[in-house]
N, C-alpha and C. Protein backbone atom coordinates (compact mmCIF):
# COMPACT_ATOMS: atom_id res chain seq x y z
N UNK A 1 139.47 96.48 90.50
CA UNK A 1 139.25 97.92 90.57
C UNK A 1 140.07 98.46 91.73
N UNK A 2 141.36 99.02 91.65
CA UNK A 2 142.49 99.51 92.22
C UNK A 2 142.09 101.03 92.43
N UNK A 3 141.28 101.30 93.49
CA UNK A 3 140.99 102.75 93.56
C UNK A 3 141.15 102.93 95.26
N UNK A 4 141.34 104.33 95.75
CA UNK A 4 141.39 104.47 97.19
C UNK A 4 140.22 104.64 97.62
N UNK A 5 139.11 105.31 96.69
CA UNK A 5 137.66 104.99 97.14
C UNK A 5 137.62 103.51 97.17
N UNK A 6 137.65 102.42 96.74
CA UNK A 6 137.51 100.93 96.92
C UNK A 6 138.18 100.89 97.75
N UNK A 7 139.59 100.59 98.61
CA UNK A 7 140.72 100.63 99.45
C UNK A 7 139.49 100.97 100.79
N UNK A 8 139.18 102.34 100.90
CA UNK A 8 138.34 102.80 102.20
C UNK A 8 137.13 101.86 101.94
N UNK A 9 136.69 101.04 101.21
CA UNK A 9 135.19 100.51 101.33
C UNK A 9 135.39 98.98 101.54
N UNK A 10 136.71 98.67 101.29
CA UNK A 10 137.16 96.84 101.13
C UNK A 10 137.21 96.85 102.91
N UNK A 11 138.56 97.42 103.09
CA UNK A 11 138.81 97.72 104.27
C UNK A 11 137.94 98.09 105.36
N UNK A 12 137.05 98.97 105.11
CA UNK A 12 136.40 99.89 106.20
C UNK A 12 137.28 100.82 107.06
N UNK A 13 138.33 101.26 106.58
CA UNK A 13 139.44 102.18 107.41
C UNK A 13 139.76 103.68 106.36
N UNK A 14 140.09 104.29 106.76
CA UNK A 14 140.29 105.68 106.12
C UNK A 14 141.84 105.72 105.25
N UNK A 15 141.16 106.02 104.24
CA UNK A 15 142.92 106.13 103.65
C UNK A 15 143.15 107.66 103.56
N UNK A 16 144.70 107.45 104.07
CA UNK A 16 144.86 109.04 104.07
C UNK A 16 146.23 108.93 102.87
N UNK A 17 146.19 109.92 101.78
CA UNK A 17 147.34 109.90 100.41
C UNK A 17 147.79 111.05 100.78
N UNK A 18 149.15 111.18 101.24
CA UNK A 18 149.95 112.27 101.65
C UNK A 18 150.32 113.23 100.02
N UNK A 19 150.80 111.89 99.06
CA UNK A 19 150.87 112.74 97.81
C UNK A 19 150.53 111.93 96.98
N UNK A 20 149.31 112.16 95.96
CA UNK A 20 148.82 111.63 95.03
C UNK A 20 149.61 110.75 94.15
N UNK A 21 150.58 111.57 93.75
CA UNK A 21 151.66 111.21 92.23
C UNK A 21 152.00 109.79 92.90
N UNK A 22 152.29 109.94 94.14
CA UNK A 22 153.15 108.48 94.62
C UNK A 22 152.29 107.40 94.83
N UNK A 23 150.76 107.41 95.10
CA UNK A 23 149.60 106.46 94.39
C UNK A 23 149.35 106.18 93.53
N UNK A 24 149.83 107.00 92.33
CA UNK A 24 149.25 107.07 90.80
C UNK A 24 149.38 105.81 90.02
N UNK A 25 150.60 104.92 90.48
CA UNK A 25 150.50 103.59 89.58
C UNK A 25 149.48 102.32 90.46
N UNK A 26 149.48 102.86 91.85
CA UNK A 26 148.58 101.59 92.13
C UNK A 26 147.13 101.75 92.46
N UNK A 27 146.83 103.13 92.19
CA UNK A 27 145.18 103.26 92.59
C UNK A 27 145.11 104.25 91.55
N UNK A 28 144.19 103.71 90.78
CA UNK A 28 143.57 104.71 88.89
C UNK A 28 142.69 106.22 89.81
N UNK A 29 142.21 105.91 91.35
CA UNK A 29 141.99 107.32 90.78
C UNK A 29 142.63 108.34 91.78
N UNK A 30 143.82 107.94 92.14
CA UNK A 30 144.85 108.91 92.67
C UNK A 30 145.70 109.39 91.25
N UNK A 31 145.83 108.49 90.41
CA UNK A 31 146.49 109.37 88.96
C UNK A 31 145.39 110.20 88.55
N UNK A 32 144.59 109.93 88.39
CA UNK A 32 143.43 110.73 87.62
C UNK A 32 143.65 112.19 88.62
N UNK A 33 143.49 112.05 89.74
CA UNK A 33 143.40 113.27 90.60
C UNK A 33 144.42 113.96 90.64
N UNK A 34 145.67 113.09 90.63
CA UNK A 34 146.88 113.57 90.18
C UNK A 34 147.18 114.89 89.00
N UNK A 35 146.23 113.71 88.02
CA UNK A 35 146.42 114.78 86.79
C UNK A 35 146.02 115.87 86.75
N UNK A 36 145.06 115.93 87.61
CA UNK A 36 144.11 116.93 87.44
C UNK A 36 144.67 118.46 88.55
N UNK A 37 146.44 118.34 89.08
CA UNK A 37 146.24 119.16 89.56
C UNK A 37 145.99 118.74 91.43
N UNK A 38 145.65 117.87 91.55
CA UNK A 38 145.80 117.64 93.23
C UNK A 38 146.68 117.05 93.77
N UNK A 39 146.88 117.01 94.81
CA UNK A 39 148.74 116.61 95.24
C UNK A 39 147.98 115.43 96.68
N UNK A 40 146.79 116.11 97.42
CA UNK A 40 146.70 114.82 98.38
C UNK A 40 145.43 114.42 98.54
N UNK A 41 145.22 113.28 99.02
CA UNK A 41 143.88 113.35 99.55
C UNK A 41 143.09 112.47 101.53
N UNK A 42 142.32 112.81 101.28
CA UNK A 42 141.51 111.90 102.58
C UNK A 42 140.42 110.99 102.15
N UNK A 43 140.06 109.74 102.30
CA UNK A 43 138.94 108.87 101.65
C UNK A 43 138.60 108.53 103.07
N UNK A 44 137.43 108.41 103.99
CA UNK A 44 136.94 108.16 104.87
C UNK A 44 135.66 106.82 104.50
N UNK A 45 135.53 105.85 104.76
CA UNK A 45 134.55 105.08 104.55
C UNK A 45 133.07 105.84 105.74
N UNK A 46 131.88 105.38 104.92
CA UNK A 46 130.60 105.37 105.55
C UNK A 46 130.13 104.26 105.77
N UNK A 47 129.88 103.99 107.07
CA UNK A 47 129.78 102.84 107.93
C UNK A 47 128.80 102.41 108.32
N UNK A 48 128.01 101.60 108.22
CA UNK A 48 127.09 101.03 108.56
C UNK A 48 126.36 99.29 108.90
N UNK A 49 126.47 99.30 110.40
CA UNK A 49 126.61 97.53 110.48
C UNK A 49 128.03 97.57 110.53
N UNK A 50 129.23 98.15 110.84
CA UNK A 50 130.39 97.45 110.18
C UNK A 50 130.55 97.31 108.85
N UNK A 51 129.46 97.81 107.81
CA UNK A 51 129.60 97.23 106.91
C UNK A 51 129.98 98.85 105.77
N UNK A 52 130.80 98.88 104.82
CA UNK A 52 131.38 100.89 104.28
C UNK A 52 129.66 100.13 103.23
N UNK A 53 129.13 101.64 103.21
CA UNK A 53 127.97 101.72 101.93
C UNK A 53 128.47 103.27 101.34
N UNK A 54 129.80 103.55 101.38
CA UNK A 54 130.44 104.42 100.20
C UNK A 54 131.84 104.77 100.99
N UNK A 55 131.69 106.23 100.59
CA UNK A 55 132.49 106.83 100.85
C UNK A 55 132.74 108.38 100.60
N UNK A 56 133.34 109.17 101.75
CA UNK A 56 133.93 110.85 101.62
C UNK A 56 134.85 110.54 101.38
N UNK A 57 135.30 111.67 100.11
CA UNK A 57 136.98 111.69 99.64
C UNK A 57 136.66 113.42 99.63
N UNK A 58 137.97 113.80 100.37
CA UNK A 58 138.45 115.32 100.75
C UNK A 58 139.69 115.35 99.87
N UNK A 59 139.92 115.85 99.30
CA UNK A 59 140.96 116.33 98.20
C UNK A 59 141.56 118.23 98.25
N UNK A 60 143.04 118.08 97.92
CA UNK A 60 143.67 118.76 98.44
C UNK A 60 144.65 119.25 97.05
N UNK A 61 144.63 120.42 96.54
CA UNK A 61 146.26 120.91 95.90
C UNK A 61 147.55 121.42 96.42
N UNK A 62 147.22 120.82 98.18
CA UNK A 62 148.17 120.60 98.91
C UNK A 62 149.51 119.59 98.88
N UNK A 63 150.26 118.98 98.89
CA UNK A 63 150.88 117.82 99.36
C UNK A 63 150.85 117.62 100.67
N UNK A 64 150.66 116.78 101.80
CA UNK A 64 150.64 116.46 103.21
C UNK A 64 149.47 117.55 104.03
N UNK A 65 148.30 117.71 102.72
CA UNK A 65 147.18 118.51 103.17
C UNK A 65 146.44 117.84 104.47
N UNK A 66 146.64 116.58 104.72
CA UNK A 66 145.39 116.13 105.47
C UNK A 66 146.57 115.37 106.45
N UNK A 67 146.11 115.19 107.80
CA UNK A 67 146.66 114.55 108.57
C UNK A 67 145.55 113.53 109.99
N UNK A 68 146.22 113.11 110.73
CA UNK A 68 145.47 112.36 111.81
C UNK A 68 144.31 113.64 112.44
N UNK A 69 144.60 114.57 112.88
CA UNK A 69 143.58 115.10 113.27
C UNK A 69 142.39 116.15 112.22
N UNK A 70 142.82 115.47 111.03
CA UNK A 70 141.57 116.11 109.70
C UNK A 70 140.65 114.62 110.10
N UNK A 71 141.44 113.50 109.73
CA UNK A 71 140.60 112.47 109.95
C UNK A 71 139.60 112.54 111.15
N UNK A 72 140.33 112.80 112.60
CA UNK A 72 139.32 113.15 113.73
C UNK A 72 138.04 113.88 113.37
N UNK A 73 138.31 115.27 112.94
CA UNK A 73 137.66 115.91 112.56
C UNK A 73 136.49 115.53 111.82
N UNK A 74 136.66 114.61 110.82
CA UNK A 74 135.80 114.53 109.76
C UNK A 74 135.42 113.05 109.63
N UNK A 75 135.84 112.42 110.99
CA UNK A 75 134.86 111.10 111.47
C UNK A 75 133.60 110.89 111.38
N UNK A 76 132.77 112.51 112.39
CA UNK A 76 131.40 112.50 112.70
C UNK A 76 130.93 113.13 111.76
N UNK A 77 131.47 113.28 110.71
CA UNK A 77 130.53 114.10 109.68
C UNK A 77 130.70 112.76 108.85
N UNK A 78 131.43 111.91 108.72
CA UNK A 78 131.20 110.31 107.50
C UNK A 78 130.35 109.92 108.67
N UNK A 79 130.07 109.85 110.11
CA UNK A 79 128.82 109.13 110.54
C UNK A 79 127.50 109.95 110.42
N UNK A 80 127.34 111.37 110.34
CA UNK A 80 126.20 111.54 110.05
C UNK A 80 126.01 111.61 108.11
N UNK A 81 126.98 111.67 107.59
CA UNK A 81 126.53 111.12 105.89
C UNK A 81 126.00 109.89 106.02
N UNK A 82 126.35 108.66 106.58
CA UNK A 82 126.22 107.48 106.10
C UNK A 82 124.79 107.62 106.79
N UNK A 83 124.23 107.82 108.07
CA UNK A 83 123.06 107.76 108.35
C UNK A 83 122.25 108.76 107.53
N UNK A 84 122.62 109.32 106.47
CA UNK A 84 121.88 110.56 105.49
C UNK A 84 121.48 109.29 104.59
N UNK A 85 122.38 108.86 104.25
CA UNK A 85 122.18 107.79 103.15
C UNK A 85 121.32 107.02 103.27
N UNK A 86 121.60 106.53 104.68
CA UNK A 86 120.53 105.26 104.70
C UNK A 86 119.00 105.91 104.94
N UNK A 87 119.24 107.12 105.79
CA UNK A 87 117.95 107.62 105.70
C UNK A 87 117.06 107.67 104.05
N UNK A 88 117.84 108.12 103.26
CA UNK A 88 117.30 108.59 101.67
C UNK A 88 117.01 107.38 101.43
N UNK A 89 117.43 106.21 101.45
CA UNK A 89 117.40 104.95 100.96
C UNK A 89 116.38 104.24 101.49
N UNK A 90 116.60 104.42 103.08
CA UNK A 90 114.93 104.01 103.32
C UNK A 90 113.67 105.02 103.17
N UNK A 91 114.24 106.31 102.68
CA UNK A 91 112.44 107.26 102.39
C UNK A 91 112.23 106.47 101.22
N UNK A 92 113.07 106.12 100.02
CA UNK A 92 112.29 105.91 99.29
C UNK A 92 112.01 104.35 99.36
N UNK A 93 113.06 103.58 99.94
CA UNK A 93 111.93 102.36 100.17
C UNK A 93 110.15 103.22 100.63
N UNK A 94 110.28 103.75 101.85
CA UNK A 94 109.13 103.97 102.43
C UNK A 94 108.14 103.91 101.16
N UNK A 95 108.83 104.86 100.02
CA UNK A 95 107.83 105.53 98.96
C UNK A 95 107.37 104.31 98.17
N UNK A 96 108.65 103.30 98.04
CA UNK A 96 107.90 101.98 97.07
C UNK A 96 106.99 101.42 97.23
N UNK A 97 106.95 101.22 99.00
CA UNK A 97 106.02 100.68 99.85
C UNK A 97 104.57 101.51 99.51
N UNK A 98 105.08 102.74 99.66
CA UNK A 98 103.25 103.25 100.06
C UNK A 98 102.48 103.32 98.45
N UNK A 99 103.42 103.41 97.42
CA UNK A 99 103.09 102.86 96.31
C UNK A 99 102.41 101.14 95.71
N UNK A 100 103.45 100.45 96.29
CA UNK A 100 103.28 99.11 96.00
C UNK A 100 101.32 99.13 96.59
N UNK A 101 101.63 99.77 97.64
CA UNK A 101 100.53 99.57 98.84
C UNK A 101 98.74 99.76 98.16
N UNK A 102 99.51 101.10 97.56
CA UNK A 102 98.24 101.37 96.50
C UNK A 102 98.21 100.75 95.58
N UNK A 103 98.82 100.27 94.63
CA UNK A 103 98.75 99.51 93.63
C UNK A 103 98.01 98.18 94.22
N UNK A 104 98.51 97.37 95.28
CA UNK A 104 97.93 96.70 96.06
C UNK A 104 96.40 96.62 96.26
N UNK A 105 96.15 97.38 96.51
CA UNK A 105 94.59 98.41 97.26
C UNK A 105 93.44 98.12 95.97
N UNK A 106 94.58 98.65 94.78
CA UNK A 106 93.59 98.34 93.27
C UNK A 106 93.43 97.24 92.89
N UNK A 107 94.79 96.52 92.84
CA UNK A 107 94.19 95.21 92.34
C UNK A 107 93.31 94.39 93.04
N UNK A 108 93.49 94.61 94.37
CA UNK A 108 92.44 93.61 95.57
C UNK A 108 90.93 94.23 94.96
N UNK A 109 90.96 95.29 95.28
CA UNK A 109 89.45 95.79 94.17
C UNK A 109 88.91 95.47 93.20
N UNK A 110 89.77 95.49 92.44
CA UNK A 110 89.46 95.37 90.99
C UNK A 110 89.18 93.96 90.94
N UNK A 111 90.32 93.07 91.41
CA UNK A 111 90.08 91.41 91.73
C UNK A 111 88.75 91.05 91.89
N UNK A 112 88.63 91.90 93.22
CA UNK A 112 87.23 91.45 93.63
C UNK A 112 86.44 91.74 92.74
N UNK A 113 86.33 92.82 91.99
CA UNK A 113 85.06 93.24 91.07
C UNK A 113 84.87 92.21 89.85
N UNK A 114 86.22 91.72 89.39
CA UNK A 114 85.98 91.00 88.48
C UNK A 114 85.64 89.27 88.60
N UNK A 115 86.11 89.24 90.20
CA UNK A 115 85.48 87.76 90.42
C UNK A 115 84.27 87.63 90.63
N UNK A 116 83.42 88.83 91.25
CA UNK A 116 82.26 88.85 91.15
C UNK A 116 81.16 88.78 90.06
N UNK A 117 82.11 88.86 88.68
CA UNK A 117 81.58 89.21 87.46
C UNK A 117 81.69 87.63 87.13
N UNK A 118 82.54 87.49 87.53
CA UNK A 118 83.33 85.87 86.67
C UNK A 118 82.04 84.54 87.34
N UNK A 119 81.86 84.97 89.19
CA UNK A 119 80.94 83.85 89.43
C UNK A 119 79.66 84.13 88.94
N UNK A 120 79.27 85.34 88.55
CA UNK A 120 77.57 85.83 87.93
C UNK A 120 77.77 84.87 86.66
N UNK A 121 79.09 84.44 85.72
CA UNK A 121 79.15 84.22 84.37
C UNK A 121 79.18 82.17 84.61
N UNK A 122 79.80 82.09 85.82
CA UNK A 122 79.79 80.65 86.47
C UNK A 122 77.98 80.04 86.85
N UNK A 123 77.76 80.82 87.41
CA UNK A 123 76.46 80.68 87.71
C UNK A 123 75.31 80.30 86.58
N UNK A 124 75.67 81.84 86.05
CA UNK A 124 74.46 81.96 84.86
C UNK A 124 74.81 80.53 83.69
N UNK A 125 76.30 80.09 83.64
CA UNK A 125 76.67 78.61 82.77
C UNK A 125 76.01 77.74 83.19
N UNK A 126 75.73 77.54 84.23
CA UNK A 126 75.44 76.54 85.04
C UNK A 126 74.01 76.52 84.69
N UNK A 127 73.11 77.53 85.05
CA UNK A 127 71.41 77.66 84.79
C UNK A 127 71.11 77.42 83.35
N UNK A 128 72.44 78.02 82.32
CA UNK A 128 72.18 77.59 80.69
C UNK A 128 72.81 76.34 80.55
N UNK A 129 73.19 75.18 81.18
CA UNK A 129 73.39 74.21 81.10
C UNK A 129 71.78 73.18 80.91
N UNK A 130 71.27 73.51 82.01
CA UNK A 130 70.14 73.04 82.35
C UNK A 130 69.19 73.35 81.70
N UNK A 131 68.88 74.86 81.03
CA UNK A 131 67.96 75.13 80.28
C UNK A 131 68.30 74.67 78.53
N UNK A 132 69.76 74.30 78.38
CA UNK A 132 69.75 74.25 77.15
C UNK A 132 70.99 73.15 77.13
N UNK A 133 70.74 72.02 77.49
CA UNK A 133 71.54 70.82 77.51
C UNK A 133 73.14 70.74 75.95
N UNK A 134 71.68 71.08 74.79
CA UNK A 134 72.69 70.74 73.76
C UNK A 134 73.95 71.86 73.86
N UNK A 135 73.97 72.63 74.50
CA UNK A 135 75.12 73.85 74.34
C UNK A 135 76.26 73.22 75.36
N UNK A 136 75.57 72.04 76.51
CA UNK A 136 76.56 71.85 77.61
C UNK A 136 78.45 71.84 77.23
N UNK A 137 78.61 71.42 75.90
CA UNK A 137 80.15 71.13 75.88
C UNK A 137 80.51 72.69 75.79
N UNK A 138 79.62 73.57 75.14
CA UNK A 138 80.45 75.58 74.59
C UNK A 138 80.15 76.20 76.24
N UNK A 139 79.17 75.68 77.16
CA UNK A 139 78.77 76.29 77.97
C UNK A 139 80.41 75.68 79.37
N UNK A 140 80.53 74.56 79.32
CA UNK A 140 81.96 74.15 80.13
C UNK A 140 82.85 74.86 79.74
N UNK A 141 82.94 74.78 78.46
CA UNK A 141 84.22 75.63 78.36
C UNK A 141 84.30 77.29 78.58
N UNK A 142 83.36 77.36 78.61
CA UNK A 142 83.32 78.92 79.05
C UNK A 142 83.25 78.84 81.10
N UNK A 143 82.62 77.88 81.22
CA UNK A 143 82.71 77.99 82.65
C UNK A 143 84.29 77.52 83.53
N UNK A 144 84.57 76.79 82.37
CA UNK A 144 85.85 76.35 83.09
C UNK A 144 87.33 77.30 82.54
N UNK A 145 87.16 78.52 81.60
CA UNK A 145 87.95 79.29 81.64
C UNK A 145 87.56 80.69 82.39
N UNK A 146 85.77 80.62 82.81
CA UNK A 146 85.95 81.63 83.51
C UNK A 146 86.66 81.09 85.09
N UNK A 147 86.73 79.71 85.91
CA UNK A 147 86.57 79.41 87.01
C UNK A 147 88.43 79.55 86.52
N UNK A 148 88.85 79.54 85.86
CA UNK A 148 90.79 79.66 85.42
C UNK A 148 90.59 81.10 85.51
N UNK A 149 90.09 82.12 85.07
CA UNK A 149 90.95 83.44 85.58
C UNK A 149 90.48 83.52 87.28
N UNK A 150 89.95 83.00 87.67
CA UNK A 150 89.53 83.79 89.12
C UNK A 150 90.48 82.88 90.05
N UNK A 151 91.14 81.96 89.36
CA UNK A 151 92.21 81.33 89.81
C UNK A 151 93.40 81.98 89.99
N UNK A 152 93.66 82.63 88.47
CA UNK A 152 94.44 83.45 88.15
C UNK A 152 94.27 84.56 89.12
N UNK A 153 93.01 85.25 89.02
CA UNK A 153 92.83 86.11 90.44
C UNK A 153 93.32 86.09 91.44
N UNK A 154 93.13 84.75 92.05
CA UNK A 154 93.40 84.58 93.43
C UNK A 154 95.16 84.22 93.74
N UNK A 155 95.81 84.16 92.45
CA UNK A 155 97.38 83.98 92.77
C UNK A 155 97.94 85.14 92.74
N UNK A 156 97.24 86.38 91.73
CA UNK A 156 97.66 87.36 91.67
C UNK A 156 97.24 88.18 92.90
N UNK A 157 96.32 87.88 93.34
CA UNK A 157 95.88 88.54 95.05
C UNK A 157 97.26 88.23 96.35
N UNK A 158 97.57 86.70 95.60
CA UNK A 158 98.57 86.51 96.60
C UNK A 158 99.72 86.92 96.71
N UNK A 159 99.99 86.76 95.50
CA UNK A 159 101.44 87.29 94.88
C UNK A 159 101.55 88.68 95.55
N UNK A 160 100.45 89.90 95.26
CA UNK A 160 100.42 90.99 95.61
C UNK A 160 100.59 91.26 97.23
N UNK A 161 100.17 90.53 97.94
CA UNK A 161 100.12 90.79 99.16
C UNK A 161 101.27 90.01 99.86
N UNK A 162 102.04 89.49 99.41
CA UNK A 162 103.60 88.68 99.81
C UNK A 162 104.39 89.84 99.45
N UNK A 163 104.52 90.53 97.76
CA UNK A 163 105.20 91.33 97.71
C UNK A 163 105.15 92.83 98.69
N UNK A 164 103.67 93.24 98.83
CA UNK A 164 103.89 94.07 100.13
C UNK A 164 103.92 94.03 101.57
N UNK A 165 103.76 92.37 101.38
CA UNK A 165 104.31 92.05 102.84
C UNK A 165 105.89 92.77 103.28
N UNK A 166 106.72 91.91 101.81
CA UNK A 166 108.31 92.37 101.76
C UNK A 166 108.81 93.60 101.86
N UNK A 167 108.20 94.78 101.35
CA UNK A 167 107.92 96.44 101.21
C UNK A 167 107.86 96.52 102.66
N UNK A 168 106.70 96.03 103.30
CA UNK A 168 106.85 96.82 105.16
C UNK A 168 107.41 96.02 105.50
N UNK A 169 108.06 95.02 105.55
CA UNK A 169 109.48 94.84 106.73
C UNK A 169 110.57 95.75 106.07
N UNK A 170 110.61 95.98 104.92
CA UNK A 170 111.99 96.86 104.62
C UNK A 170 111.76 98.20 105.04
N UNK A 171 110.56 98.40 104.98
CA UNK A 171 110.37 99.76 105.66
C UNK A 171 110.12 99.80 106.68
N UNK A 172 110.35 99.27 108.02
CA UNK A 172 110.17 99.16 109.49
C UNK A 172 111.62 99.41 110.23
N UNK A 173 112.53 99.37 109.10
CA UNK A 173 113.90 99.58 110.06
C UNK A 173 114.67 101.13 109.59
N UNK A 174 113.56 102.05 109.66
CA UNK A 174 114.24 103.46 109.60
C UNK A 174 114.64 103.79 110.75
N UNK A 175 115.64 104.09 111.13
CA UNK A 175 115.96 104.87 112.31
C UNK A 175 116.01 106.44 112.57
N UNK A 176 115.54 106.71 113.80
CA UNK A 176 114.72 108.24 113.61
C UNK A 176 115.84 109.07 113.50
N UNK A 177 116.66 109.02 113.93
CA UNK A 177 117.78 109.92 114.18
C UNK A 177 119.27 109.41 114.55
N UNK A 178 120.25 110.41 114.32
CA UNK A 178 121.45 109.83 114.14
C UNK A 178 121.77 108.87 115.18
N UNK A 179 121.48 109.33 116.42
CA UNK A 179 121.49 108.99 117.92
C UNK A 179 121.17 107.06 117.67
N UNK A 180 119.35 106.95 117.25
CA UNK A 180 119.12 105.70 116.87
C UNK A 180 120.03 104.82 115.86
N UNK A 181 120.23 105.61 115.10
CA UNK A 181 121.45 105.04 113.82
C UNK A 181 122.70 104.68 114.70
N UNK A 182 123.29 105.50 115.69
CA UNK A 182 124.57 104.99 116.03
C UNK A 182 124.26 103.80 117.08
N UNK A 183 123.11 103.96 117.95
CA UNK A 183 122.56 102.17 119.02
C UNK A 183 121.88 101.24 118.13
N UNK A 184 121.65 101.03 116.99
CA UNK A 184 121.46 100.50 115.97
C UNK A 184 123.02 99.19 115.67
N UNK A 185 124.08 100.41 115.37
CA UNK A 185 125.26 99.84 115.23
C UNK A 185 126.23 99.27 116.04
N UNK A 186 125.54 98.93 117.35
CA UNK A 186 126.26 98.63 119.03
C UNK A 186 125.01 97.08 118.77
């Protein structure tokens, strides 16, 4: 994928296209832009960790529209996009989380309600064992598929609470503000 948006995100450096047409055979979407009528452009990567998670492209029906001090210019505005981004990205982690969290909340409930049901049905097997011997083989098997879901219960209790374990550490590394976002990246 031969594009100057990819170029600014491989790299992590800003590509600046003085004139489109003369990109057009080695990056698909300097022809495309080409075609369309634009002569230059600016692709700035969004940075984060060192690491581009996109990119600003400034486009021009200029030729030699953009130069070293557009790039200056339009440095601190790709550092406060990229911390926009990650902000949006972690609200809605936040949101999976406080979701997962409730979903969480129910099944631990509900778990419980139904294991409580399951040992009343363990129990009461157990007392019709004794009161009624000949049933003992229909009465095991009912006790030993109720003592299998509360098994089942108890993996799905676990399962649930590992997965929102994973939810709040991903949601613990929002940073409040751009300020934190840029000592974040030091």
């Amino acid at each position: 994928d031969r594009t100057l948006f990819g170029q600014a995100i491989r790299t992590c450096e800003p590509v600046l296209a003085g004139n489109l047409a003369d990109h057009a055979d080695e990056f698909h979407d300097a022809g495309m832009l080409a075609s369309q009528g634009f002569k230059s452009a600016l692709v700035l990567p969004l940075l984060s960790h060192n690491r581009a998670i996109g990119a600003l492209t400034v486009i021009s029906k200029r030729k030699q529209a953009f130069g070293p001090p557009h790039l200056e210019a339009m440095e601190p505005l790709a550092e406060v996009l990229a911390f926009a981004f990650l902000a949006q990205q972690q609200h809605a982690a936040l949101a999976r989380f406080r979701t997962m969290e409730t979903v969480a909340e129910m099944s631990v409930s509900l778990a419980a309600d139904i294991n409580s049901a399951l040992q009343t049905i363990i129990g009461q097997g157990g007392l019709l064992q004794h009161q009624r011997p000949e049933l003992g083989g229909e009465i095991d098997i009912i006790v030993r598929q109720a003592e299998r879901i509360a098994d089942l219960l108890d993996r799905m209790r676990r399962a649930t609470n590992e997965r929102l374990g994973e939810y709040s550490d991903a949601s613990q590394s929002i940073p409040a503000s751009p300020e934190a976002f840029a000592e974040e990246e030091d």
